[in-house]
N, C-alpha and C. Protein backbone atom coordinates (compact mmCIF):
# COMPACT_ATOMS: atom_id res chain seq x y z
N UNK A 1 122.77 38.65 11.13
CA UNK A 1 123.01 39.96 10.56
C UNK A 1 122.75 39.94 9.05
N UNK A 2 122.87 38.83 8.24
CA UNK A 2 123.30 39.10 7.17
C UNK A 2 121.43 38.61 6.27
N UNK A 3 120.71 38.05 7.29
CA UNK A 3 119.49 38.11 6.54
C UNK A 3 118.54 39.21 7.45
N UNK A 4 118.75 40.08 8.07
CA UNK A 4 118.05 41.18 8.05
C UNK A 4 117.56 42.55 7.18
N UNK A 5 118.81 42.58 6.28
CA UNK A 5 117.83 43.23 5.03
C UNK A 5 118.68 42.82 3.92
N UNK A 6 117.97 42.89 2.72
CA UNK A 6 118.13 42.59 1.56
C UNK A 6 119.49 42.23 1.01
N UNK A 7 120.33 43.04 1.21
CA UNK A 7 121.53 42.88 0.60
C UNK A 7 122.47 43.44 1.79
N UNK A 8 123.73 42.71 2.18
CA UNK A 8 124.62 43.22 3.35
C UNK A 8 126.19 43.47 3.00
N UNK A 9 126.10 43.68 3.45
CA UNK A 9 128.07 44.43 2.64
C UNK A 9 129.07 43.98 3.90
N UNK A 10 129.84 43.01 4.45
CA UNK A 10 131.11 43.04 5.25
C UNK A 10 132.25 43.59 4.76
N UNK A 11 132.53 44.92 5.18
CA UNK A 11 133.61 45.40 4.23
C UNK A 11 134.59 46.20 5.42
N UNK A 12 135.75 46.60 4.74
CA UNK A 12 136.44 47.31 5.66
C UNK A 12 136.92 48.62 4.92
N UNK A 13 136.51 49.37 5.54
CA UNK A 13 136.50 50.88 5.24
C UNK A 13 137.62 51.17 4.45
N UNK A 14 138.64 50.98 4.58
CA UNK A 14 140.15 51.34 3.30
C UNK A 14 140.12 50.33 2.39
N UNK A 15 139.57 49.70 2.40
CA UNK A 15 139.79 48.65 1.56
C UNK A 15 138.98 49.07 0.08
N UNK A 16 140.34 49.36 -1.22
CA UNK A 16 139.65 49.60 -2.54
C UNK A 16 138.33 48.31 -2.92
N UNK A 17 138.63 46.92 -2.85
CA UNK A 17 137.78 45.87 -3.46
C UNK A 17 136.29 46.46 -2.59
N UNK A 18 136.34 46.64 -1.76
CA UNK A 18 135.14 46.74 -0.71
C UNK A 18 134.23 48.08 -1.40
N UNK A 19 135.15 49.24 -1.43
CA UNK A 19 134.62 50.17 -2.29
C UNK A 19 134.01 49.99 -3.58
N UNK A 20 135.06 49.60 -4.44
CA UNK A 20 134.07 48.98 -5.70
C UNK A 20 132.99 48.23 -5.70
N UNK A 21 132.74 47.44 -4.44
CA UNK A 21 131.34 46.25 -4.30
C UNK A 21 130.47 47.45 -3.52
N UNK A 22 130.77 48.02 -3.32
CA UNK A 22 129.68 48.90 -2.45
C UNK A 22 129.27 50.07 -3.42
N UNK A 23 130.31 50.59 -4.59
CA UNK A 23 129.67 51.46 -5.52
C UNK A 23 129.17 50.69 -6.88
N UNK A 24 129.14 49.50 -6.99
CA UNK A 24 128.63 48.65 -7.80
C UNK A 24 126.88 48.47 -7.29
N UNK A 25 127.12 47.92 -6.11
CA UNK A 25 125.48 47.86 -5.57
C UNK A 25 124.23 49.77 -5.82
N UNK A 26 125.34 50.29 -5.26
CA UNK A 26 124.63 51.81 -5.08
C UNK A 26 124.88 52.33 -6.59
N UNK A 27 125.47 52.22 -7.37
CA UNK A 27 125.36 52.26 -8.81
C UNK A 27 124.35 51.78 -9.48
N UNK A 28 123.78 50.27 -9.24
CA UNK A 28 122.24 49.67 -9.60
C UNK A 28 121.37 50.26 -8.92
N UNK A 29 121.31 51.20 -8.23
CA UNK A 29 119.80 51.68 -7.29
C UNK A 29 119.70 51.03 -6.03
N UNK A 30 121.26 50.08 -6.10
CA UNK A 30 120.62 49.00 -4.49
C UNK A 30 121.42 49.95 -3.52
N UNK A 31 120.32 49.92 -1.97
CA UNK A 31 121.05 50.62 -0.69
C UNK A 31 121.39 49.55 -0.09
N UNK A 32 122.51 48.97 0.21
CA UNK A 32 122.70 47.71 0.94
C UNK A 32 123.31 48.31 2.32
N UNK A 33 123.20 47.16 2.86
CA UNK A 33 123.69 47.48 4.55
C UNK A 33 124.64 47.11 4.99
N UNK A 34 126.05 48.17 5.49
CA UNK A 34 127.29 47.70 5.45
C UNK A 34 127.99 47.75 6.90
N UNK A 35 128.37 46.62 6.89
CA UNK A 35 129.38 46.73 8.00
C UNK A 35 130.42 46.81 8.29
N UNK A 36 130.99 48.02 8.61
CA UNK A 36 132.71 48.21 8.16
C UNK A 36 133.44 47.08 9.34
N UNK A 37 133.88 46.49 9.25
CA UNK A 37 134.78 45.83 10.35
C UNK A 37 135.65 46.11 10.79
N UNK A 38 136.16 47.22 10.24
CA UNK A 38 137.29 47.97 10.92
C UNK A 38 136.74 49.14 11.99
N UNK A 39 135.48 49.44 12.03
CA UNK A 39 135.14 50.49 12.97
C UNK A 39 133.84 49.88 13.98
N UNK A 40 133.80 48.24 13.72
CA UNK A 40 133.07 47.48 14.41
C UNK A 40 133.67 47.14 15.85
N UNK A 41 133.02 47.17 16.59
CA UNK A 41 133.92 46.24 18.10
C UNK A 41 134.39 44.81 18.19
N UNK A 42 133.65 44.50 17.38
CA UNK A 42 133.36 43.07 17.20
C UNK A 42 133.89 42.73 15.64
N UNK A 43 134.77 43.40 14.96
CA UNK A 43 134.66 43.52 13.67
C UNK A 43 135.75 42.15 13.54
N UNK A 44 136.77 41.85 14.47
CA UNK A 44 137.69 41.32 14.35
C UNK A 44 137.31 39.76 14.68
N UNK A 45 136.40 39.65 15.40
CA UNK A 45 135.27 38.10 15.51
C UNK A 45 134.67 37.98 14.22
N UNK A 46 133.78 38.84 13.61
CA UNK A 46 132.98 38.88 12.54
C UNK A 46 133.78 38.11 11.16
N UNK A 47 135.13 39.05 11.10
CA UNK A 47 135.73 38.88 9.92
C UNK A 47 136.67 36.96 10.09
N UNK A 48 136.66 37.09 11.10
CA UNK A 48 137.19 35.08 11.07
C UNK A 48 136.20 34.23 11.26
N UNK A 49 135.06 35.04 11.35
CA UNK A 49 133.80 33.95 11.45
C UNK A 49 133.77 33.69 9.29
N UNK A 50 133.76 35.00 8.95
CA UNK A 50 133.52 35.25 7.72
C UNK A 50 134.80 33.97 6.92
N UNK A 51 135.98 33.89 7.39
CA UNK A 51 136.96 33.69 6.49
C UNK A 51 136.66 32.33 6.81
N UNK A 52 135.89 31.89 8.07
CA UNK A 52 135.95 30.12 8.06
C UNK A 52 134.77 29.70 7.19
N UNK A 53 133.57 30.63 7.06
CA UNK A 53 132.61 30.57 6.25
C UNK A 53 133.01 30.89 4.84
N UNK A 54 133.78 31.21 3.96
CA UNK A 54 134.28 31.69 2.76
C UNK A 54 134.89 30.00 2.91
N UNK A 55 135.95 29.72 3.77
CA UNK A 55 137.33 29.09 3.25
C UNK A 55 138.41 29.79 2.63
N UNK A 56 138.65 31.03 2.83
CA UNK A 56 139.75 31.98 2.14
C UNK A 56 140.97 32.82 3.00
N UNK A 57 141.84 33.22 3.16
CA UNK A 57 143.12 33.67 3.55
C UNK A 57 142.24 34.97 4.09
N UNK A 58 141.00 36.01 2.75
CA UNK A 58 140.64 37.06 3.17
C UNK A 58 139.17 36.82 3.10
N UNK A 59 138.75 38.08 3.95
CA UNK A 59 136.88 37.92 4.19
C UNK A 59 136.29 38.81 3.52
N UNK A 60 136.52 40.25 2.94
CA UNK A 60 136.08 41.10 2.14
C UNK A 60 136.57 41.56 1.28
N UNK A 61 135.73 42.01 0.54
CA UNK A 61 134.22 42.13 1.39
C UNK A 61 133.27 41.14 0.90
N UNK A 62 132.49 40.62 1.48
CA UNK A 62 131.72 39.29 1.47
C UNK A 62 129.79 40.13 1.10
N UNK A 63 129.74 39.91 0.26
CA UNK A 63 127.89 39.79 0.21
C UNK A 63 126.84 38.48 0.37
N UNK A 64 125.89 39.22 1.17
CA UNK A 64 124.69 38.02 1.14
C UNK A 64 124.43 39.08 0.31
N UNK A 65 122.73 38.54 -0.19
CA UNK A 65 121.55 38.88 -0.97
C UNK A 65 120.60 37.87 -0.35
N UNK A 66 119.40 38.51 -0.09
CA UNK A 66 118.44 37.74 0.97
C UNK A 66 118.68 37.06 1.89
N UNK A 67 119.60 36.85 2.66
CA UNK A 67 120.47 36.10 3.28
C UNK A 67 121.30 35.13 3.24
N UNK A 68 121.23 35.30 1.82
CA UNK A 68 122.17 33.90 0.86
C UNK A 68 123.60 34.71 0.74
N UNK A 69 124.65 33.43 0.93
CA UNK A 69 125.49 34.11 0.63
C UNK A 69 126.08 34.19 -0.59
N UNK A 70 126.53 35.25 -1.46
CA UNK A 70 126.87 35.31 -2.80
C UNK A 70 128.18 35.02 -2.39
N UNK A 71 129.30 35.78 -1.74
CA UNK A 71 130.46 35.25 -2.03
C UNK A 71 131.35 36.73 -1.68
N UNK A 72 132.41 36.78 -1.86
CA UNK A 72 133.54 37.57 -2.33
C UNK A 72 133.39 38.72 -3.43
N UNK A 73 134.59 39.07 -3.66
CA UNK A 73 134.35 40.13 -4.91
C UNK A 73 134.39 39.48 -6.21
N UNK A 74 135.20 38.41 -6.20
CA UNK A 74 135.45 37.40 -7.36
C UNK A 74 133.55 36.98 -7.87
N UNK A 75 132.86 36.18 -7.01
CA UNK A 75 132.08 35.82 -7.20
C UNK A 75 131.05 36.96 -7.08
N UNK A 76 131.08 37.47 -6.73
CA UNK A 76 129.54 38.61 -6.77
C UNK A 76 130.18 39.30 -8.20
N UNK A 77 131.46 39.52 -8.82
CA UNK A 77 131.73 39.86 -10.10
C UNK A 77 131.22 38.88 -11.47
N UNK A 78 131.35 37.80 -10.78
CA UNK A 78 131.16 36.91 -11.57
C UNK A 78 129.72 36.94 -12.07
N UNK A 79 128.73 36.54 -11.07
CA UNK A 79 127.33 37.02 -10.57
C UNK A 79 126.80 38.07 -11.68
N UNK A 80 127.70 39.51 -11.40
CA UNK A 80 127.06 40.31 -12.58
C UNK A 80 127.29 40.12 -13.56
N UNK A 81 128.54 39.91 -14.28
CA UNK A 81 128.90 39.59 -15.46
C UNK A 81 127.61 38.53 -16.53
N UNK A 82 127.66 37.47 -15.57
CA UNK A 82 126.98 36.21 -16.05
C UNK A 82 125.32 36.42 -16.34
N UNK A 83 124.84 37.50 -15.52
CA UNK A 83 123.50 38.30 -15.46
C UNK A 83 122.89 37.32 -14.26
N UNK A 84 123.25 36.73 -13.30
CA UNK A 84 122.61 36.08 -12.23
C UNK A 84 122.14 37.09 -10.87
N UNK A 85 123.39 38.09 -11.23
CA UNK A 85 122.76 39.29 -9.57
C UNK A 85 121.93 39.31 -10.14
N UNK A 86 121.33 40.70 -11.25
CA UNK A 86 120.02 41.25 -11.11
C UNK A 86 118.75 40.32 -10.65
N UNK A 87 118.42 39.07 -11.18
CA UNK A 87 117.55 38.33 -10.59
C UNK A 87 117.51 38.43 -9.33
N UNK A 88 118.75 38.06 -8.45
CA UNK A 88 119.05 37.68 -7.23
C UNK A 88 118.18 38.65 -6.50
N UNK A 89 118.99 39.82 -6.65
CA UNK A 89 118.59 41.30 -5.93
C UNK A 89 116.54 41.63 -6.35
N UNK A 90 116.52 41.67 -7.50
CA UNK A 90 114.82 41.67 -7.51
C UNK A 90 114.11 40.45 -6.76
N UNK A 91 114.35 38.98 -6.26
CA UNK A 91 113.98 38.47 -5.63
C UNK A 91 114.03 38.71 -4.12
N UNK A 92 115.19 39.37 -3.72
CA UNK A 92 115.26 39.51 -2.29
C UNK A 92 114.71 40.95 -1.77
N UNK A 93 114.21 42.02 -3.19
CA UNK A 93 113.65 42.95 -2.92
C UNK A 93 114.42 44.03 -2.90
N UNK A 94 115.28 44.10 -3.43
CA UNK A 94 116.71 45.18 -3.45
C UNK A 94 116.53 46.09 -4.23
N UNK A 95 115.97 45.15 -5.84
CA UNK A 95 115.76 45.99 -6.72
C UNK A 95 114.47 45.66 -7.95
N UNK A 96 113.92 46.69 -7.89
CA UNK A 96 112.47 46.83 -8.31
C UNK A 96 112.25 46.69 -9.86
N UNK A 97 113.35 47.40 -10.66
CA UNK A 97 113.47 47.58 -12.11
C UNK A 97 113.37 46.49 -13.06
């Protein structure tokens, strides 16, 4: 799932952190592809696949970028701050600018 397009969002629909990573991406021009796990069937497999792949208590919201995984909100914050997304995202084709 998570290297089928460019940038992927595991998030859960009430969740404020998930919102901010999802209006952070669509704020840069990126459309990323999200999967709420709370309105998934499967959302509740997904998200402990996610937390054994993290190593963390919580799973979102989790981003790849090209199918890499960036991380959490901590680290995909980090990411922008440091100026490492924008590269990321123009390499995987997200963003053109």
């Amino acid at each position: 799932m998570a290297s089928e397009n460019a940038v992927v969002i595991f998030s859960v629909s009430t969740c404020c952190m998930c919102h901010a990573i999802k209006r952070l991406f669509c704020g840069m021009g990126v459309n990323p592809t999200v999967y709420e796990l709370d309105e998934d069937p499967n959302g509740n497999d997904l998200e402990e696949a996610l937390i054994r792949l993290l190593g963390a208590a919580s799973a979102v919201p989790v981003v790849f970028v090209g199918g890499k995984l960036v991380g959490a909100m901590d680290r995909v914050m980090a990411s922008h701050i440091n100026g490492s997304l924008v590269p990321l995202l123009k390499e995987a084709g997200a963003l053109w600018l």
